[in-house]
Protein backbone atom coordinates (compact mmCIF):
# COMPACT_ATOMS: atom_id res chain seq x y z
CA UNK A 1 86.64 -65.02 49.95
CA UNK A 2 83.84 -63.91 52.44
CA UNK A 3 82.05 -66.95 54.45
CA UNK A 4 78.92 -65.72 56.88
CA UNK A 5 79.49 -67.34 60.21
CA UNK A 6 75.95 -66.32 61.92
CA UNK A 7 74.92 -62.96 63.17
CA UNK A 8 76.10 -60.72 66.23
CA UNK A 9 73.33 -61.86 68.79
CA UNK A 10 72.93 -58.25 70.29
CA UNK A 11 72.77 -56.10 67.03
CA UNK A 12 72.10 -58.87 64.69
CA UNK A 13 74.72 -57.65 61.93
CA UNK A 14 76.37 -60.29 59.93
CA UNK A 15 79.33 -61.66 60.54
CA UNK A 16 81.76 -63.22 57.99
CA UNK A 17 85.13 -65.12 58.04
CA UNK A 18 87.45 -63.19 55.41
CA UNK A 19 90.22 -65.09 53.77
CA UNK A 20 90.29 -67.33 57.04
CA UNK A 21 90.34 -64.68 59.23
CA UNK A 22 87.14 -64.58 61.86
CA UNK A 23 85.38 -61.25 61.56
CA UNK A 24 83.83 -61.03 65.05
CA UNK A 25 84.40 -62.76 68.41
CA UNK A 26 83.02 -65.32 69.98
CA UNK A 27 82.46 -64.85 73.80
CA UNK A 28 80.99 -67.35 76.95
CA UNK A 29 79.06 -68.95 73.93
CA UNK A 30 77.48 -66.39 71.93
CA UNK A 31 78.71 -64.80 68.24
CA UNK A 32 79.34 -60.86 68.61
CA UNK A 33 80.86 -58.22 65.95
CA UNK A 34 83.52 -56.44 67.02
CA UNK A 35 81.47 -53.67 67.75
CA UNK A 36 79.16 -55.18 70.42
CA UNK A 37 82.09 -57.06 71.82
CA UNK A 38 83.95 -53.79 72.89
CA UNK A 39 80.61 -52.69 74.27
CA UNK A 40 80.06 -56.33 76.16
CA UNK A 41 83.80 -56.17 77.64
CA UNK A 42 83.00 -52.54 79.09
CA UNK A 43 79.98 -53.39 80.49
CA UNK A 44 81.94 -56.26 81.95
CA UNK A 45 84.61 -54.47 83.57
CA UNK A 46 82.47 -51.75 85.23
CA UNK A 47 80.27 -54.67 86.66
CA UNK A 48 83.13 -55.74 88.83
């Protein structure tokens, strides 16, 4: 079973919850794929 949560704010690509399992991350408020959210965390780190 495949549920749309919303879509990834930053590359607007849906994202589902698949047989209960969450299919992207949600991060200081905002719905990401997993894509964007690697991209987010390494923008984060080299921001330090």
């Amino acid at each position: 079973m495949k549920e749309l949560i919303g879509n990834c704010v930053r590359c607007n690509k849906a994202v589902y919850c698949r047989d209960g399992f969450f299919d992207g991350v949600h991060h200081k408020g905002k719905l990401f794929c997993m894509d964007c959210n690697e991209k987010v965390k390494l923008e984060e780190s080299m921001n330090r």
